[in-house]
Protein backbone atom coordinates (compact mmCIF):
# COMPACT_ATOMS: atom_id res chain seq x y z
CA UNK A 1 0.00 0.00 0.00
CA UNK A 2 1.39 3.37 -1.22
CA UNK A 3 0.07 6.55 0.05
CA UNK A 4 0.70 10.33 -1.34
CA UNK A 5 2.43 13.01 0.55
CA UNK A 6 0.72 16.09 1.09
CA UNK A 7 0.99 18.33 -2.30
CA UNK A 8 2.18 21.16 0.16
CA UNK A 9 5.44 19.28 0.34
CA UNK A 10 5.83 18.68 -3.09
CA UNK A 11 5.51 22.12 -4.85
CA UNK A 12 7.06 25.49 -3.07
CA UNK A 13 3.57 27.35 -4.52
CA UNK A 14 0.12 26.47 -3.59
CA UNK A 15 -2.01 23.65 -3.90
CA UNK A 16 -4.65 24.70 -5.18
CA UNK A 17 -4.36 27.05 -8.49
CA UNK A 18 -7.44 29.18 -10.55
CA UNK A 19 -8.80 26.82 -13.62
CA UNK A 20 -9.49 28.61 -17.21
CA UNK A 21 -13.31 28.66 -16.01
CA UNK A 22 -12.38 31.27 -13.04
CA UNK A 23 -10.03 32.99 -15.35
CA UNK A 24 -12.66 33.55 -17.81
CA UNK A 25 -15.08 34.63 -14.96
CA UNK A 26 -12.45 37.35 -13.80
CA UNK A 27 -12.54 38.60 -17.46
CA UNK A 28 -15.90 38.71 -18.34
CA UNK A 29 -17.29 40.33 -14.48
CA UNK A 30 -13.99 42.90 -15.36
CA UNK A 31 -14.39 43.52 -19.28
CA UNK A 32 -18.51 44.18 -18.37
CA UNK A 33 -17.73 46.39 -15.87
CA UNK A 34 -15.28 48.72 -18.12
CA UNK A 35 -17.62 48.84 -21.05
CA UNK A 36 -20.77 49.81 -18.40
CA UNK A 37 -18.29 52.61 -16.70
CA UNK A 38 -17.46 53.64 -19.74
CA UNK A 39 -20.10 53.78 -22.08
CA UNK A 40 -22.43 54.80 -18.83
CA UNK A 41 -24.67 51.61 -19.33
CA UNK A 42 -26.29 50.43 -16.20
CA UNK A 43 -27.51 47.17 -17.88
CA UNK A 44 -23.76 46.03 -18.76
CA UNK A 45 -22.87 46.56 -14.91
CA UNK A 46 -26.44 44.73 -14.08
CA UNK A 47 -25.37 41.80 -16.08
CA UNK A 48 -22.21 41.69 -14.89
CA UNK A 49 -23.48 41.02 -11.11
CA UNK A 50 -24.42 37.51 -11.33
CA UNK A 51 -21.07 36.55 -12.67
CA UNK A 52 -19.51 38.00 -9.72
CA UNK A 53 -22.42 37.03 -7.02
CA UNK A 54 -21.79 33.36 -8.33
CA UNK A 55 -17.89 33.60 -8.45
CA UNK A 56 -17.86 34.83 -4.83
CA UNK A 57 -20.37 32.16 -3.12
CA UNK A 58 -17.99 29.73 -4.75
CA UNK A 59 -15.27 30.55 -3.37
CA UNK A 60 -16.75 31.68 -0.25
CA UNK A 61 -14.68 28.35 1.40
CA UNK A 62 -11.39 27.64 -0.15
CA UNK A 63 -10.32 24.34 0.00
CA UNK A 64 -6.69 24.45 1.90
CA UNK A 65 -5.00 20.91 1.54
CA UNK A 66 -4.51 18.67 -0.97
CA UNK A 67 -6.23 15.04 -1.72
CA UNK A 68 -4.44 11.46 0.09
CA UNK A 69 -4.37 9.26 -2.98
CA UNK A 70 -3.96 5.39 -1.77
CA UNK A 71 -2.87 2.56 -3.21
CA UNK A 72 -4.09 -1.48 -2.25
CA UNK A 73 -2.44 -4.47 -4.15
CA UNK A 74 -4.55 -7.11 -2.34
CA UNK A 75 -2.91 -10.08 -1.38
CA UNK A 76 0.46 -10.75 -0.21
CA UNK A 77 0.97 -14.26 -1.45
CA UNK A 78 0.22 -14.56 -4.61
CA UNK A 79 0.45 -17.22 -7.25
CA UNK A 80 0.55 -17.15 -10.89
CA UNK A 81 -3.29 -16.91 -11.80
CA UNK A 82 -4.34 -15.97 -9.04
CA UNK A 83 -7.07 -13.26 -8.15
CA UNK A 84 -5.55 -9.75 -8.09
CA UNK A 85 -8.32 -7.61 -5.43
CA UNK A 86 -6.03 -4.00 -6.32
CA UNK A 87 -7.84 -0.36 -6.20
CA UNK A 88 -6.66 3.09 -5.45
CA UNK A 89 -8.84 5.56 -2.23
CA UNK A 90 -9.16 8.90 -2.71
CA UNK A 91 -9.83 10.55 0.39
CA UNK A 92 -10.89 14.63 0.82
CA UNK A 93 -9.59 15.97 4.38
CA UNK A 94 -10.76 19.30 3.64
CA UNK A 95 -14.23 20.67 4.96
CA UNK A 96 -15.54 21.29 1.50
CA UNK A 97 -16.35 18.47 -0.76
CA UNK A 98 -14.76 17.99 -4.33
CA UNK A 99 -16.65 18.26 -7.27
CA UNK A 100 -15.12 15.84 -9.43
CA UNK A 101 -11.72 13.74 -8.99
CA UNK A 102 -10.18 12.53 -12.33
CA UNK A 103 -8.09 9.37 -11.56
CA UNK A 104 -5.82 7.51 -13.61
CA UNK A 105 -3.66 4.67 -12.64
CA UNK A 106 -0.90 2.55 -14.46
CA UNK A 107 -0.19 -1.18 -14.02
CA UNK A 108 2.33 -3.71 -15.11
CA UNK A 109 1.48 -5.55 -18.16
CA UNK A 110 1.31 -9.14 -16.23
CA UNK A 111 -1.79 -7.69 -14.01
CA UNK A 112 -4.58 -7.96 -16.00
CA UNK A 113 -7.11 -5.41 -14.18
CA UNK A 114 -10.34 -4.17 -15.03
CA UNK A 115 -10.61 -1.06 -16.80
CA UNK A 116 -7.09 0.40 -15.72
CA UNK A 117 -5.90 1.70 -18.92
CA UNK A 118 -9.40 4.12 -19.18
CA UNK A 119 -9.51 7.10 -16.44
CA UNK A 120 -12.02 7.21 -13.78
CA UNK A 121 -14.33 10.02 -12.41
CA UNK A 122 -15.57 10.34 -9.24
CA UNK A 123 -17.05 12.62 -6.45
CA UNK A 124 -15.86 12.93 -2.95
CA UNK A 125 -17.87 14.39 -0.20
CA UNK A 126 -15.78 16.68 2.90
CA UNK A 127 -14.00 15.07 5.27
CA UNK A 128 -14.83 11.41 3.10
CA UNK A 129 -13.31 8.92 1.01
CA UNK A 130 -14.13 6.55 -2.53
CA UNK A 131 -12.54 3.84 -4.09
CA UNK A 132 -11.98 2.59 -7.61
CA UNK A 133 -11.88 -1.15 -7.44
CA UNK A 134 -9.48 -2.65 -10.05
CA UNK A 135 -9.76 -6.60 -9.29
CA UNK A 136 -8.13 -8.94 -12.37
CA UNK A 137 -5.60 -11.26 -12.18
CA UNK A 138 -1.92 -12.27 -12.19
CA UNK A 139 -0.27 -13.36 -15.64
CA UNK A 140 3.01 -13.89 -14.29
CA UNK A 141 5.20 -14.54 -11.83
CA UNK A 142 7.91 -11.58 -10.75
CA UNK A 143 7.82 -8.34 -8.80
CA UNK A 144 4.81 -6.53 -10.31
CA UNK A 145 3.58 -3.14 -9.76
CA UNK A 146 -0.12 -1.60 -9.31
CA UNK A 147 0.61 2.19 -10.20
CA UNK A 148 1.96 4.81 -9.88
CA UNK A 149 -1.66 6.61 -9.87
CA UNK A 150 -2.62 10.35 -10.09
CA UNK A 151 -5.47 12.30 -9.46
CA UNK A 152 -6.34 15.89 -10.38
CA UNK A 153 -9.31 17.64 -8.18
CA UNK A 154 -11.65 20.34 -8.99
CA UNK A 155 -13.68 22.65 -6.15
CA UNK A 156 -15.28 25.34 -5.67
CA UNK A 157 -17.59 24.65 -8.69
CA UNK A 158 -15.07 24.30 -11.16
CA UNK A 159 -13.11 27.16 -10.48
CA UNK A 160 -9.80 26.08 -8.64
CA UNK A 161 -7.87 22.41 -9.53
CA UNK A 162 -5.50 20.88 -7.01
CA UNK A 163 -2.23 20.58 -8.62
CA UNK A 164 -1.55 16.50 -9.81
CA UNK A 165 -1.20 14.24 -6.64
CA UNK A 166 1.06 11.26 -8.05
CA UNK A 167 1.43 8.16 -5.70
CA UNK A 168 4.01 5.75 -6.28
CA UNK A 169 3.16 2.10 -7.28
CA UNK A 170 2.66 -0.53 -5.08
CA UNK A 171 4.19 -4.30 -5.55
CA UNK A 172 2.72 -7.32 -6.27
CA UNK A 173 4.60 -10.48 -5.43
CA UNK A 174 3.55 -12.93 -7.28
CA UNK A 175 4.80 -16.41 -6.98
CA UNK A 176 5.85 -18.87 -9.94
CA UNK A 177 3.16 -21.32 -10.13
CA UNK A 178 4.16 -25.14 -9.46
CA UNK A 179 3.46 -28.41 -10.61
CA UNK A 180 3.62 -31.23 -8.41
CA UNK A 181 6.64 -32.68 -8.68
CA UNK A 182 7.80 -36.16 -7.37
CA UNK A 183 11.50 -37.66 -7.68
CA UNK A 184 13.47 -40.85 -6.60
CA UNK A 185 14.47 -40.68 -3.10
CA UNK A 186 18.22 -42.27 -4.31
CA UNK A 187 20.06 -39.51 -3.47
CA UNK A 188 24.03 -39.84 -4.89
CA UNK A 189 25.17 -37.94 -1.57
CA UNK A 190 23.76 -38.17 1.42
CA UNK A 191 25.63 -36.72 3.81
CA UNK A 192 24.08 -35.52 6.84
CA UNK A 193 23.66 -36.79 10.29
CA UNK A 194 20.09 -37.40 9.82
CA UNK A 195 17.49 -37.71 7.40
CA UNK A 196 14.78 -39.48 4.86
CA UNK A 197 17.78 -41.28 2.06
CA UNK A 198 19.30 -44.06 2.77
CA UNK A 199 22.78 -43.93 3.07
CA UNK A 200 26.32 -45.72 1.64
CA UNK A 201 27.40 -45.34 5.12
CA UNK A 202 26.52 -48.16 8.32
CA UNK A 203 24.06 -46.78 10.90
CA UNK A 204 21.26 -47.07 12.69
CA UNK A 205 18.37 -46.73 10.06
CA UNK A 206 15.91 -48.76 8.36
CA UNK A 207 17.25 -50.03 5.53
CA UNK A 208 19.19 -53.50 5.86
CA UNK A 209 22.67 -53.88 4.82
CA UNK A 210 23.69 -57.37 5.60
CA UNK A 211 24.53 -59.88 8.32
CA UNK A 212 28.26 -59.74 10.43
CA UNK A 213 29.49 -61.14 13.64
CA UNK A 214 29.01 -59.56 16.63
CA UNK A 215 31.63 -56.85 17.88
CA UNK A 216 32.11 -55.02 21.02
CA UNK A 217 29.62 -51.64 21.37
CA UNK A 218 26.67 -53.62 19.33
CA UNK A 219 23.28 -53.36 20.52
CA UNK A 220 21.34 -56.54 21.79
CA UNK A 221 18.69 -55.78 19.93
CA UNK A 222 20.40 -56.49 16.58
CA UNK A 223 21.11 -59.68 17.36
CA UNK A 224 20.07 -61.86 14.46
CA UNK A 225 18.81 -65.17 16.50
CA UNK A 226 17.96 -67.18 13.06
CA UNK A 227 21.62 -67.13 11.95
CA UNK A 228 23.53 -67.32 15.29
CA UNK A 229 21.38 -70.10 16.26
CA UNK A 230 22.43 -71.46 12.93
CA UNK A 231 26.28 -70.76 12.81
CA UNK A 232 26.87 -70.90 16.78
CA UNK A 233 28.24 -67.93 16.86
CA UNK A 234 26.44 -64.11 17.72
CA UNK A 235 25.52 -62.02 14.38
CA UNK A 236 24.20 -58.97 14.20
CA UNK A 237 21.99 -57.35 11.65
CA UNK A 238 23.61 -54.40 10.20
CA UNK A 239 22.11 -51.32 8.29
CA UNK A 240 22.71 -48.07 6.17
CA UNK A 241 22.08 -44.51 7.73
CA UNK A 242 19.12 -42.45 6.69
CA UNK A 243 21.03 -39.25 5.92
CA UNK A 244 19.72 -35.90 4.73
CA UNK A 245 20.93 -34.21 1.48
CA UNK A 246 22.20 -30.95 0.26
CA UNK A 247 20.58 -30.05 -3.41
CA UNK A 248 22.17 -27.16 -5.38
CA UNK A 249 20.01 -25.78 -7.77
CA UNK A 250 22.47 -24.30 -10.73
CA UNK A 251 19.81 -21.66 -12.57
CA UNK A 252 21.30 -20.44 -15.81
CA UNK A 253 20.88 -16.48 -16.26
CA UNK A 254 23.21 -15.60 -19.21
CA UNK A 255 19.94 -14.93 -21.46
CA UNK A 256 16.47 -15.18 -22.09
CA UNK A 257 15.09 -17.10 -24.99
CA UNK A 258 11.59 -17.40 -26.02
CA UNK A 259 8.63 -15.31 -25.75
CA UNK A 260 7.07 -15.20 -22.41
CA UNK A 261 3.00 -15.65 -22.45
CA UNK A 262 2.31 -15.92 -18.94
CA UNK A 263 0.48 -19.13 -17.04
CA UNK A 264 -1.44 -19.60 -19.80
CA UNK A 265 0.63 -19.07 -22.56
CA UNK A 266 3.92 -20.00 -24.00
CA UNK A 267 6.89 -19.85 -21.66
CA UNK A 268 10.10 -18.79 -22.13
CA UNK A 269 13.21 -20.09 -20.58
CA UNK A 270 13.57 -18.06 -17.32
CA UNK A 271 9.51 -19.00 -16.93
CA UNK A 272 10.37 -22.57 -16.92
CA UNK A 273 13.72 -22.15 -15.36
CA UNK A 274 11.75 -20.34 -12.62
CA UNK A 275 9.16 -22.51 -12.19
CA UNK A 276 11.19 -26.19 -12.12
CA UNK A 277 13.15 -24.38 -9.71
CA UNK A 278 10.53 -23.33 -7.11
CA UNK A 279 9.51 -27.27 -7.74
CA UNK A 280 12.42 -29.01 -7.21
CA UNK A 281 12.89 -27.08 -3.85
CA UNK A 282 9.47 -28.16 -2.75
CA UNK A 283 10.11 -31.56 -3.40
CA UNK A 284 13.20 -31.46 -1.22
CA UNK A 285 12.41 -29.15 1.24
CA UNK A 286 9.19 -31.00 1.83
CA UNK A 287 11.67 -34.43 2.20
CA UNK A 288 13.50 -32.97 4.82
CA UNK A 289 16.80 -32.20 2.50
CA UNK A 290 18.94 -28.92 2.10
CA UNK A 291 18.35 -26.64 -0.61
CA UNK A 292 20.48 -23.92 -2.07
CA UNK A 293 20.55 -22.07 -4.91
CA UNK A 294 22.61 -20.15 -7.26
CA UNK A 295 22.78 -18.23 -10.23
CA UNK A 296 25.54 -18.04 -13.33
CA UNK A 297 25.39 -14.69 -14.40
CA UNK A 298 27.49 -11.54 -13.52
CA UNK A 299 25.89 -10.99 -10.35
CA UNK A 300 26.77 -14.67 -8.67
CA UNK A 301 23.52 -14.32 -6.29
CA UNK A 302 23.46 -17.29 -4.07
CA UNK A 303 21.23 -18.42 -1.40
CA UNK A 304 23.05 -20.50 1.67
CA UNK A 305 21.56 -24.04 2.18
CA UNK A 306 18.98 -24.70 4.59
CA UNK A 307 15.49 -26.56 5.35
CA UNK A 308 12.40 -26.49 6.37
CA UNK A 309 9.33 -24.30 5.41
CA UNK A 310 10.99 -20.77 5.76
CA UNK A 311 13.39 -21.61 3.48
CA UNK A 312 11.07 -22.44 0.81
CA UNK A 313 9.37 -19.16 1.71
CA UNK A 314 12.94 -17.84 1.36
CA UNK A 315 13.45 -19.80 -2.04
CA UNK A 316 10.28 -18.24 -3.54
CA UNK A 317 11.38 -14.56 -2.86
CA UNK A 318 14.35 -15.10 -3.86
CA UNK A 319 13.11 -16.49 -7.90
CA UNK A 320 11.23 -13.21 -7.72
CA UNK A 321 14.24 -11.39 -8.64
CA UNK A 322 15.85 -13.79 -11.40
CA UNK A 323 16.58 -11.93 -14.03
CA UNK A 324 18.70 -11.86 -17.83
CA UNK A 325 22.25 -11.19 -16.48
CA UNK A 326 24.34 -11.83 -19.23
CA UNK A 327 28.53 -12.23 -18.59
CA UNK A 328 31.27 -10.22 -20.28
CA UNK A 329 34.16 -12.08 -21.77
CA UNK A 330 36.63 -10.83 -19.34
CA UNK A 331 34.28 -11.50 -16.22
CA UNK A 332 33.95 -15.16 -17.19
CA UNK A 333 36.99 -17.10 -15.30
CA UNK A 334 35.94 -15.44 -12.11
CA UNK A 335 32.00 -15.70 -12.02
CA UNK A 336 31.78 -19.63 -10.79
CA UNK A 337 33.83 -21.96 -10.37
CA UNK A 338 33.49 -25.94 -8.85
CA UNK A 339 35.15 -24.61 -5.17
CA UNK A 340 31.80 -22.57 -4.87
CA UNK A 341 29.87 -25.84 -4.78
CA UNK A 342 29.65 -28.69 -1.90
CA UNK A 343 31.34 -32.31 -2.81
CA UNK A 344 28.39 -33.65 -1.48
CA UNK A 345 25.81 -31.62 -3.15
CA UNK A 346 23.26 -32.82 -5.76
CA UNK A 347 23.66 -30.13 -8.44
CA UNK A 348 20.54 -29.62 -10.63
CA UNK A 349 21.96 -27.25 -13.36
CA UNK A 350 18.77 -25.36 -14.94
CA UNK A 351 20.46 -24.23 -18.41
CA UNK A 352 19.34 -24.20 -22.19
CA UNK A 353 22.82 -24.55 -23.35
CA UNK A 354 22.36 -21.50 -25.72
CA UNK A 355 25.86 -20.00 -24.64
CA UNK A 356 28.86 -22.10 -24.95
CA UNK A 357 30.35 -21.09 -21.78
CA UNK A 358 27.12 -23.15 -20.03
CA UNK A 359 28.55 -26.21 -21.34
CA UNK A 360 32.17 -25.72 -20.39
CA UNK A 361 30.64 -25.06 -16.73
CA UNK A 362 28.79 -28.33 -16.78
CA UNK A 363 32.17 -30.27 -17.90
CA UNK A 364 34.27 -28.61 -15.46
CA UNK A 365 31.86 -29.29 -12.43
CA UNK A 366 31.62 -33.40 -13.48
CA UNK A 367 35.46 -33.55 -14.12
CA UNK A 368 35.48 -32.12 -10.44
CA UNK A 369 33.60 -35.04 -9.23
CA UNK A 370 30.40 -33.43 -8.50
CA UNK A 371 27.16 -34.96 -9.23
CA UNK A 372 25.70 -32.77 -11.95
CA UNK A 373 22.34 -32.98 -13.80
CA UNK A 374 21.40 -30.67 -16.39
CA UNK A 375 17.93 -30.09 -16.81
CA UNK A 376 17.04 -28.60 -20.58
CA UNK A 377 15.01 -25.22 -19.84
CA UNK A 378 15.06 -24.46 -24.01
CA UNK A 379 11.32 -24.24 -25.43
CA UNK A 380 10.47 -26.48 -28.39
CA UNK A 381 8.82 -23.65 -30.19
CA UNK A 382 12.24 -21.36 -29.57
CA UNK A 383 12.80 -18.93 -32.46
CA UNK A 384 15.19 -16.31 -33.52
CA UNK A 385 13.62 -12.70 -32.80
CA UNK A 386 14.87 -11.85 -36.24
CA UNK A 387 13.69 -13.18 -39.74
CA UNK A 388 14.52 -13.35 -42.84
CA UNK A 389 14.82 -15.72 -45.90
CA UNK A 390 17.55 -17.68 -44.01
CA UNK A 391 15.98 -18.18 -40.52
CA UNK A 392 14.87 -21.63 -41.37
CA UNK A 393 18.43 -23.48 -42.47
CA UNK A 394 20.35 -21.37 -40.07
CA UNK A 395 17.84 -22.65 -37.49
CA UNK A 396 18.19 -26.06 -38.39
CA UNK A 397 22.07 -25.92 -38.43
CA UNK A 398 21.75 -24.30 -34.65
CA UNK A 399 19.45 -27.45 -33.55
CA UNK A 400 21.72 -29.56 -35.17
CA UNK A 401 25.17 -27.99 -33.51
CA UNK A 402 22.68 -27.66 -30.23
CA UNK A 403 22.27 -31.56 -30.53
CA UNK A 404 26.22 -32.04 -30.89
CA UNK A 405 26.73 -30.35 -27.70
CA UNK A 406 24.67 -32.59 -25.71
CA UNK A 407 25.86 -35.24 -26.92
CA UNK A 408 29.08 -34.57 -25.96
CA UNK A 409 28.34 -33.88 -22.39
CA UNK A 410 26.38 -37.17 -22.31
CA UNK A 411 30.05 -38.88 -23.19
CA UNK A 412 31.43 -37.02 -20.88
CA UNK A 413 29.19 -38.29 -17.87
CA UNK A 414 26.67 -35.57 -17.94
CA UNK A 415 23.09 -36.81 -18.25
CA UNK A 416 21.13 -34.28 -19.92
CA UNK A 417 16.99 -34.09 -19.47
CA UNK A 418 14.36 -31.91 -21.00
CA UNK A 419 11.97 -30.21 -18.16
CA UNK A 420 8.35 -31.97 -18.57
CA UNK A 421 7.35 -31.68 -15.21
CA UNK A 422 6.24 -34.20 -12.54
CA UNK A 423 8.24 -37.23 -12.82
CA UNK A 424 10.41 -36.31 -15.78
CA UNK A 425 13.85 -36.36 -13.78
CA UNK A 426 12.90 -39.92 -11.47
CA UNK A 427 14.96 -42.12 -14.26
CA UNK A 428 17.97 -39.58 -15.04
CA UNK A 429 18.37 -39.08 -10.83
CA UNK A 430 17.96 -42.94 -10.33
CA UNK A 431 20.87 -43.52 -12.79
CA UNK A 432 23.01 -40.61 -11.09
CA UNK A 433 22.77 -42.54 -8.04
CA UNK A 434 23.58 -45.78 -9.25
CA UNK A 435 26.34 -44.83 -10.83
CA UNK A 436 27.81 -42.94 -7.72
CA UNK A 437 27.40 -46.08 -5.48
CA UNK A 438 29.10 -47.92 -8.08
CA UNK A 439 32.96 -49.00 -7.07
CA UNK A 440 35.43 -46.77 -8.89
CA UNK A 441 38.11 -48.28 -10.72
CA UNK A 442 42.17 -46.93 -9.79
């Protein structure tokens, strides 16, 4: 909610200033009475009189402060969609009322509201207050804005205007909309102290890892009767930890590709970069794991691992602010390199391996030893803005040299999925994990 400061602050003259109608008054009572005086006409002066008996009750009360222009943005969660309940209060301190109030507002293109781009006009009565509702809804995710919003008053009958009052905007968060997402619980890492995955490592959890003798500081309770009755000797029933995680989610920011058509439209790749994103967290967050995330763009923005509800409150706000942040040539080597990410971590990399320098990051952070899994953001229907009699073939080459690319990170140990939502990553993680309980050769 934005409010206007008093117009008294914002202009060293008055407030209030004459219109053309009082102007015109002051002529016509003056230019009436000069021709009566001076052509000794009585009826001139007569007719002149209720001009100036008219002008006077008018502005027999002055109005002496200027209008409080409000703005409401409704709701402060907000998804994708969702019902927008914005409007803008004009409220009259003054003791005299005001004859009409033109208001205009102006909103960001992803609020679709009801009659905003038309002006309104209303009355306000002294020492009262009316609203304009503007209820629509939320095209898109992002830090939107309802305003800013002005207002120009007339009183006194039309004679004096209030200068423009001009109230900021006020924000909208809206939230990326999220489809339910659902994933393997084989985790390649899990390396925590507690936790829902099971674990390489011995431990008391749930999942059972074989049968050994017994050995001093073993509980009772794992005895395995059935095969020490068997053997003679005491055995014990060993398992594998349940250990948390720590998933990094990688979201490429060099560009934006794709026209964006909000939740009902096409979606470019920060929409579905966004969106997977807020997803994936809520999957793992929900599981009990650690979730972090960070950017590759110039900026770097991270946010520190962590769990539980807040941070997924946290994770939200902070996709709000994703944005193109393309990298110049010298700034490359020192944007990101595989130190900034955990040996441990599951790395999600959200990229749609448009710039060439995304690919060299993915090969660098598997020939590190992470456990990297790029997730294709790139829209089917992608398109060069530009278009001409070649757009087709060079196109066609760029899928083609596109197609190239990923299959050389696939030989290099990078598995490589296209977004679909719910379920499309449960193969593509299973294999990651297999492979990184598999024994390495020397």
């Amino acid at each position: 909610m934005a409010a206007a400061e008093p117009a008294g602050d914002s202009w060293s003259g008055p407030a209030w200033v004459p219109t053309r109608a009082l102007g015109r008054t002051v002529l016509l009572i003056g230019l009436l009475l000069v021709l009566g005086v001076a052509l000794g006409r009585v009826d001139l002066v007569l007719l002149a009189a209720p001009f100036a008996i008219g002008a006077a009750v008018g502005l027999r009360r002055m109005p002496r402060s200027a209008p409080d222009l409000t703005i409401e943005a409704g709701a402060d969660y907000l998804v994708e969609g969702g019902h927008v309940e914005a409007g803008v209060t004009v409220s009259n301190p003054d003791v005299i009322s005001y004859d009409l109030v033109v208001l205009r507002t102006r909103t960001s293109p992803w609020l679709k509201l009801e009659h905003s781009d038309r002006p309104f006009a209303i009355r306000v009565g002294s020492d009262a207050w009316a609203a304009v509702e503007l209820p629509g809804d939320a095209l898109r995710w992002g830090r939107q804005d309802v305003g800013p919003a002005a207002a120009r008053v007339a009183a006194c009958g039309g004679l004096l205007a209030c200068r423009p009052v001009v109230t900021p905007a006020a924000g909208v968060r809206v939230y990326p909309v999220t489809d339910p997402f659902n994933a393997t619980e084989a985790m390649p890492a899990a390396a925590g102290l507690v936790g829902n995955h099971r674990s390489r490592r011995m431990g008391e959890g749930g999942e059972l890892a074989g049968v050994r003798p017994f050995a001093p500081g073993d509980r009772l309770r794992r005895i395995d009767w059935r095969v020490s009755l068997r053997t003679r000797d005491l055995h014990v029933a060993s398992t594998l930890s349940d250990r948390d995680a720590e998933v990094l989610l990688l979201l490429d920011v060099l560009g934006e590709v794709g026209l964006s058509g909000g939740v009902a439209g096409s979606a470019s790749v920060l929409d579905t970069t966004v969106r997977a994103a807020a997803a994936i967290a809520e999957h793992y967050l929900q599981r009990g794991d650690r979730v972090s995330l960070l950017e590759y763009g110039a900026a770097a923005r991270r946010l520190r691992p962590a769990t539980g509800r807040r941070q997924y409150l946290t994770v939200l706000e902070w996709l709000l602010d994703v944005r193109p942040d393309p990298i110049d040539g010298d700034e490359y080597q020192n944007v990101f390199a595989p130190h900034h990410v955990s040996s441990d971590a599951l790395v999600m990399v959200l990229t749609p391996l448009v710039d060439p320098r995304s690919a060299d990051m993915l090969a660098q952070l598997t020939q590190s030893g992470r456990f990297v899994l790029a997730v294709d953001t790139l829209p089917e229907s992608a398109r060069p803005e530009l278009r001409n009699q070649w757009t087709p073939m060079a196109t066609r080459l760029w899928r083609i040299e596109r197609e190239n690319v990923l299959g050389r990170l696939r030989e290099h140990g990078v598995p490589v999925v296209a977004w679909a939502g719910a379920g499309s990553l449960d193969l593509v993680l299973r294999d990651v994990a297999r492979m990184a309980s598999a024994p390495r050769g020397r």
